[in-house]
C-alpha atoms as a PDB file:
ATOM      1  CA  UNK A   1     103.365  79.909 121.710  1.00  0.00           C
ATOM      2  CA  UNK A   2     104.324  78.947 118.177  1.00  0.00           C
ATOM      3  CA  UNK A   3     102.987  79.004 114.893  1.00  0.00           C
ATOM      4  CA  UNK A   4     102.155  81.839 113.250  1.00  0.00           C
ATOM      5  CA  UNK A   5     100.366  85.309 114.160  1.00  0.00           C
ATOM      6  CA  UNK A   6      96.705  85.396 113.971  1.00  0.00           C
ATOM      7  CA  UNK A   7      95.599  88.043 111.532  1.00  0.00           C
ATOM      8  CA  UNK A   8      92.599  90.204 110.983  1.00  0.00           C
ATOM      9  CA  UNK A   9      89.023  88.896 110.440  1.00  0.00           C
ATOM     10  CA  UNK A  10      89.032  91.094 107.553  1.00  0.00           C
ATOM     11  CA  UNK A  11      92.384  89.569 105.804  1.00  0.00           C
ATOM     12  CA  UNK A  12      92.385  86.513 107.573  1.00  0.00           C
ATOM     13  CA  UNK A  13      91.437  83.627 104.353  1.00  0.00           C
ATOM     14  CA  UNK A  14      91.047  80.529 106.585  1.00  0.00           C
ATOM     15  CA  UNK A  15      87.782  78.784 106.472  1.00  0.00           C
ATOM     16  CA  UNK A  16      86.095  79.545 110.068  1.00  0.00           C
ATOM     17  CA  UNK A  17      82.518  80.233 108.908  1.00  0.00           C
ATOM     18  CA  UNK A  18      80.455  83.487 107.878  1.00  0.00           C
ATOM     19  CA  UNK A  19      79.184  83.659 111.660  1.00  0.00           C
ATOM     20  CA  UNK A  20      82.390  83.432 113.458  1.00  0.00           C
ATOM     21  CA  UNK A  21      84.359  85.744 110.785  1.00  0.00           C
ATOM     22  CA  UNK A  22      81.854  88.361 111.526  1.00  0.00           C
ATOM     23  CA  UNK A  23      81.900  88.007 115.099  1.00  0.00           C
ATOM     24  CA  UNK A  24      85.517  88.086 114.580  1.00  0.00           C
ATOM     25  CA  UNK A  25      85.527  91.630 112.723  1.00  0.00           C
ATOM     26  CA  UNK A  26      83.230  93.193 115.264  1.00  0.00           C
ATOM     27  CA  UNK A  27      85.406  92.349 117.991  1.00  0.00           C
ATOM     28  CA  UNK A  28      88.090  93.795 116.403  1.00  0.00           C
ATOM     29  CA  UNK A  29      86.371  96.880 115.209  1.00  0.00           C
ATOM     30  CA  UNK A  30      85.310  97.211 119.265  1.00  0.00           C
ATOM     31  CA  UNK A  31      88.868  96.913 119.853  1.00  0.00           C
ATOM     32  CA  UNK A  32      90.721  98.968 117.508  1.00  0.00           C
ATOM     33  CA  UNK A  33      88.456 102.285 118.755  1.00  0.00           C
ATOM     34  CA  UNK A  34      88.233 105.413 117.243  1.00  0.00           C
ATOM     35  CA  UNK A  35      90.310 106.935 114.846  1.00  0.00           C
ATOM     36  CA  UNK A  36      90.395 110.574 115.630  1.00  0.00           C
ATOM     37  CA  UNK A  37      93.847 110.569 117.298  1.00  0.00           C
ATOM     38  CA  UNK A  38      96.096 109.403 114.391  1.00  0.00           C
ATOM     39  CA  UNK A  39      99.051 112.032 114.778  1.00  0.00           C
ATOM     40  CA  UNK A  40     102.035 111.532 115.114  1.00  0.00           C
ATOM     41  CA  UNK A  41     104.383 112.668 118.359  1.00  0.00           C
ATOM     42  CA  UNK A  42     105.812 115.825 118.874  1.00  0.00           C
ATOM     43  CA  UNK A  43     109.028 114.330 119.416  1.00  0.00           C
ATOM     44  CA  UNK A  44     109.364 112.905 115.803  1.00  0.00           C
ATOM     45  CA  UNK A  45     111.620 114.590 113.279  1.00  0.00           C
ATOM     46  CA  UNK A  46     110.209 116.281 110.228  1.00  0.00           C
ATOM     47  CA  UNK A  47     110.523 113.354 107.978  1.00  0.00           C
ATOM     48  CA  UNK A  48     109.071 110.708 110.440  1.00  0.00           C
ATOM     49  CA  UNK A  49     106.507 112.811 110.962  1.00  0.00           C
ATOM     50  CA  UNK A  50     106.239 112.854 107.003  1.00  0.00           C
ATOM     51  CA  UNK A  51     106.217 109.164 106.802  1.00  0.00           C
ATOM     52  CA  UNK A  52     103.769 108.797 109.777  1.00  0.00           C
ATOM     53  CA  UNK A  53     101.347 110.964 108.069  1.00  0.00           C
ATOM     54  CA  UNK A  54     101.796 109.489 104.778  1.00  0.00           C
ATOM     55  CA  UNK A  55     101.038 106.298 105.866  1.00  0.00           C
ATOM     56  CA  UNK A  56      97.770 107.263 108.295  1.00  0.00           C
ATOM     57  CA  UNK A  57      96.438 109.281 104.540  1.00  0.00           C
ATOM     58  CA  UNK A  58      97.015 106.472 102.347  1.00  0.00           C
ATOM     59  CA  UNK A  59      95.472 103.741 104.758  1.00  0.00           C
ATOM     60  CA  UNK A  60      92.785 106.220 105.818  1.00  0.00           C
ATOM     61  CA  UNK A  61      90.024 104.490 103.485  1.00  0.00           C
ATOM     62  CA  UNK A  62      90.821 101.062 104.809  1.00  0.00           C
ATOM     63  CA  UNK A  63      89.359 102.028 107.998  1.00  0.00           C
ATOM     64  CA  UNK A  64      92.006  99.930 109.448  1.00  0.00           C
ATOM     65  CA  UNK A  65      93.380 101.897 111.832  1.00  0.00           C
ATOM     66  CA  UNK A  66      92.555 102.810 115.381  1.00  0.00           C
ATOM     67  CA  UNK A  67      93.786 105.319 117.715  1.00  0.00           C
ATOM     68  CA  UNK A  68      96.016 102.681 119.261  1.00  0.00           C
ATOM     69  CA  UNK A  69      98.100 102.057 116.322  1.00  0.00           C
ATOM     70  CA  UNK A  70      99.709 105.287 116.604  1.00  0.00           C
ATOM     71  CA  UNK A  71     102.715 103.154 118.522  1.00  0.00           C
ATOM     72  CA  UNK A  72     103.413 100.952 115.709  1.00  0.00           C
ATOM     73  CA  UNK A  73     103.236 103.933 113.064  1.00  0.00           C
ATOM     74  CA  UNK A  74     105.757 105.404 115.236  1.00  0.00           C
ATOM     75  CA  UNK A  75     108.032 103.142 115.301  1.00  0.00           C
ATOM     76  CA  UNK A  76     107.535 102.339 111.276  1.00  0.00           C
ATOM     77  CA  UNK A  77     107.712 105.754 110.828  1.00  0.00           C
ATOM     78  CA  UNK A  78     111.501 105.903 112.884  1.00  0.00           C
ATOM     79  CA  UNK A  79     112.469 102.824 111.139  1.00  0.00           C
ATOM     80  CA  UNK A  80     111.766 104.337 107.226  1.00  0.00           C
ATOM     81  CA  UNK A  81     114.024 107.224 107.707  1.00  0.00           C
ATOM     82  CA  UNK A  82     116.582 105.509 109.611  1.00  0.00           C
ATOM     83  CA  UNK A  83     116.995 103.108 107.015  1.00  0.00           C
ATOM     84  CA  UNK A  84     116.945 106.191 104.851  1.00  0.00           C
ATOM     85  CA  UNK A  85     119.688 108.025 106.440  1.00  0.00           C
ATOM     86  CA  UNK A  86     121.775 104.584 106.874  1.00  0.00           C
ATOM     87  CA  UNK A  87     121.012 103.873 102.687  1.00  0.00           C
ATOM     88  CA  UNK A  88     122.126 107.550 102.214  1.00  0.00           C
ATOM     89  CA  UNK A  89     124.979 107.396 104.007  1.00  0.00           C
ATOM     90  CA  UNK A  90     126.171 104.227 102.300  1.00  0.00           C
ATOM     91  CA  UNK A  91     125.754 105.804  99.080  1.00  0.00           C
ATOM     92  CA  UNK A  92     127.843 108.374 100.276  1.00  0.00           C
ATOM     93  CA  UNK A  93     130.625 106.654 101.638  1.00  0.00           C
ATOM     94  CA  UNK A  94     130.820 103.143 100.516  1.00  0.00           C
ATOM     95  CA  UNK A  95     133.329 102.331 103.174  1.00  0.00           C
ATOM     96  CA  UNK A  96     130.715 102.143 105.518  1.00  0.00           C
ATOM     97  CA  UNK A  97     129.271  98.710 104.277  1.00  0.00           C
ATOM     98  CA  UNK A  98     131.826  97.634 106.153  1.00  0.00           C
ATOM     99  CA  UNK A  99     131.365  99.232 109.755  1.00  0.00           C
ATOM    100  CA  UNK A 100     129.739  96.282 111.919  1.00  0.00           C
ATOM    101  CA  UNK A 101     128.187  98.773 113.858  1.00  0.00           C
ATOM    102  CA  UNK A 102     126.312 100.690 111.272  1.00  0.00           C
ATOM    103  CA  UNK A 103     125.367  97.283 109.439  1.00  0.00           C
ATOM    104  CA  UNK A 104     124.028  95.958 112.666  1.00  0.00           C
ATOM    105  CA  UNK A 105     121.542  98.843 113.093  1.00  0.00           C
ATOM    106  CA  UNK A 106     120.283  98.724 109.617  1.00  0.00           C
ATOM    107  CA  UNK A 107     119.730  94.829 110.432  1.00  0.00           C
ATOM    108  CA  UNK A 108     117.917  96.038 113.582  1.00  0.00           C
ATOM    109  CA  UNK A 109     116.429  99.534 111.850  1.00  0.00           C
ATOM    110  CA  UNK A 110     114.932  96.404 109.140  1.00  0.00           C
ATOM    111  CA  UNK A 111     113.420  93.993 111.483  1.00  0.00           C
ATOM    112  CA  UNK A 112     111.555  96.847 112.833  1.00  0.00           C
ATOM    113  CA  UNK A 113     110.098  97.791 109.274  1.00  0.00           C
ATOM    114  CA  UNK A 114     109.185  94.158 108.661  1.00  0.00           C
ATOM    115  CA  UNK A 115     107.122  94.378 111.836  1.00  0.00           C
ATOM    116  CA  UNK A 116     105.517  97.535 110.262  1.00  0.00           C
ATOM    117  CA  UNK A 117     104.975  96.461 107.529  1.00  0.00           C
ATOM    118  CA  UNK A 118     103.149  93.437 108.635  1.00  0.00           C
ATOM    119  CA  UNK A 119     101.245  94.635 111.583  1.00  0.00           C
ATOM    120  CA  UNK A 120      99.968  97.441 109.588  1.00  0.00           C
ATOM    121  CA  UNK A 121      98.787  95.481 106.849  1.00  0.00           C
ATOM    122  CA  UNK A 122     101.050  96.920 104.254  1.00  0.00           C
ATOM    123  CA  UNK A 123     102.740  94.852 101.711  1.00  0.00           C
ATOM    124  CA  UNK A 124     101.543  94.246  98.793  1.00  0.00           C
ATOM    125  CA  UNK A 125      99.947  90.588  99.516  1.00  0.00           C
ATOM    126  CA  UNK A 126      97.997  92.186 102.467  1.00  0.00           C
ATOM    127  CA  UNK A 127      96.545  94.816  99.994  1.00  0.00           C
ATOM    128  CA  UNK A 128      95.955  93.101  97.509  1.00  0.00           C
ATOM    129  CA  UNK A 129      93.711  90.430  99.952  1.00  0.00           C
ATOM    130  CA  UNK A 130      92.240  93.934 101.286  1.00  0.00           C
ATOM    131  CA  UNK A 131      91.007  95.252  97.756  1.00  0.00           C
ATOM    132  CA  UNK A 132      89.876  91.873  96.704  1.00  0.00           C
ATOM    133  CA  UNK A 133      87.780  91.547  99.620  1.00  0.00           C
ATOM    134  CA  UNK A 134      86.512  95.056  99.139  1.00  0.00           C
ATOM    135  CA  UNK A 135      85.621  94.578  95.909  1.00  0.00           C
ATOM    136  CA  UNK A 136      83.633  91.178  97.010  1.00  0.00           C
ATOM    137  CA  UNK A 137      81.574  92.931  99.653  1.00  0.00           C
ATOM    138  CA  UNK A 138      81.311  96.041  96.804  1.00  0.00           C
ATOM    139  CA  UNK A 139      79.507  93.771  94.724  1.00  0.00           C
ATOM    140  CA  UNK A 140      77.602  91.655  97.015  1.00  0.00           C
ATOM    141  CA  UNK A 141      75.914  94.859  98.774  1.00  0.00           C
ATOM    142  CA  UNK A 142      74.857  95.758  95.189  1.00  0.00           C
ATOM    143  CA  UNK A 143      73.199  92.582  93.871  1.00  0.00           C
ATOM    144  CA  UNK A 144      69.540  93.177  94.232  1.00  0.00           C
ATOM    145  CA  UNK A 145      68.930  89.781  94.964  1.00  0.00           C
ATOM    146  CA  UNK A 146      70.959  89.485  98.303  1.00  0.00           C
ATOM    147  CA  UNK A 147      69.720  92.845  99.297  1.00  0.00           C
ATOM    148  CA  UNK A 148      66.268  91.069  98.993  1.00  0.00           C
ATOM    149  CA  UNK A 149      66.867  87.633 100.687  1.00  0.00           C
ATOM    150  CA  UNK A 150      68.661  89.664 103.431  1.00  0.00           C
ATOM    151  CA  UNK A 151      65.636  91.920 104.351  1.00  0.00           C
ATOM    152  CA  UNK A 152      67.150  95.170 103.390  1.00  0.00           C
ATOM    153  CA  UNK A 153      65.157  95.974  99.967  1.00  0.00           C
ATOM    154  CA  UNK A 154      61.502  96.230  99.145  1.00  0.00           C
ATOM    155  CA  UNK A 155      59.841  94.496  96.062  1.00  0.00           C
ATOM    156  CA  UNK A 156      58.248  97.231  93.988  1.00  0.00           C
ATOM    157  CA  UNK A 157      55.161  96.618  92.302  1.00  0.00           C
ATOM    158  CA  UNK A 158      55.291  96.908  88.538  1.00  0.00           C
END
């Protein structure tokens, strides 16, 4: 299977009609599940744990995250500080650029935060799509002329 991944109804900017977009986003809603269970695993260290929480606080408001994303924070959450401690330890030592070893697990430590990063919806193109499409639905749940033609408000008599 080639070709790109398919993205969220919510981010996704491909023309596939209002009907099937929001069929789209309630199957995903079904599927993503509650939310309650967003903590990270005992077995993290303090500052994946740090990250992990950091990440589930900031993203909170999105309402983009489910109970089964807790794997993928994880392994974000492993991947930041390794790349941390690798980083620091370069900075350190500068010798170390030129262990193979070391270099091959910040390639591998950096593939993993690129996955992060884009299953979770969080570089900067993916938020700003996010806020722009908040700030769509924002204003059309406030014009009073939508609310009308949609059933939702009631004329009042003046």
């Amino acid at each position: 299977m080639g070709g790109r991944p398919a993205k969220a109804a919510a981010v996704s900017s491909g023309k596939i009609g209002k009907e099937r977009k929001s069929a789209r986003a309630a199957a995903e809603s079904a599927l993503r599940g509650a939310s309650d269970k967003l903590n990270p695993p005992d077995w993290l260290n303090d500052r994946q744990r740090e990250v992990f929480r950091y990440v589930v606080n900031e993203m909170q408001a999105g309402g983009l995250l489910g109970n089964v994303d807790v794997f993928v924070l994880t392994q974000f959450a492993v991947a930041v500080e390794r790349l941390e401690y690798i980083e620091q330890s370069v900075n350190t030592n500068t010798s170390l650029l030129y262990d193979k070893e070391l270099m091959a697990a910040k390639t591998k430590y950096t593939d993993d935060l690129k996955t992060g990063l884009r299953e979770l919806s969080l570089s900067p193109q993916a938020r700003a799509k996010l806020g722009s499409m908040a700030a769509a639905q924002k204003q059309k749940e406030a014009d009073p002329v939508l609310t009308l033609l949609q059933g939702k408000g009631k004329v009042s008599s003046a």
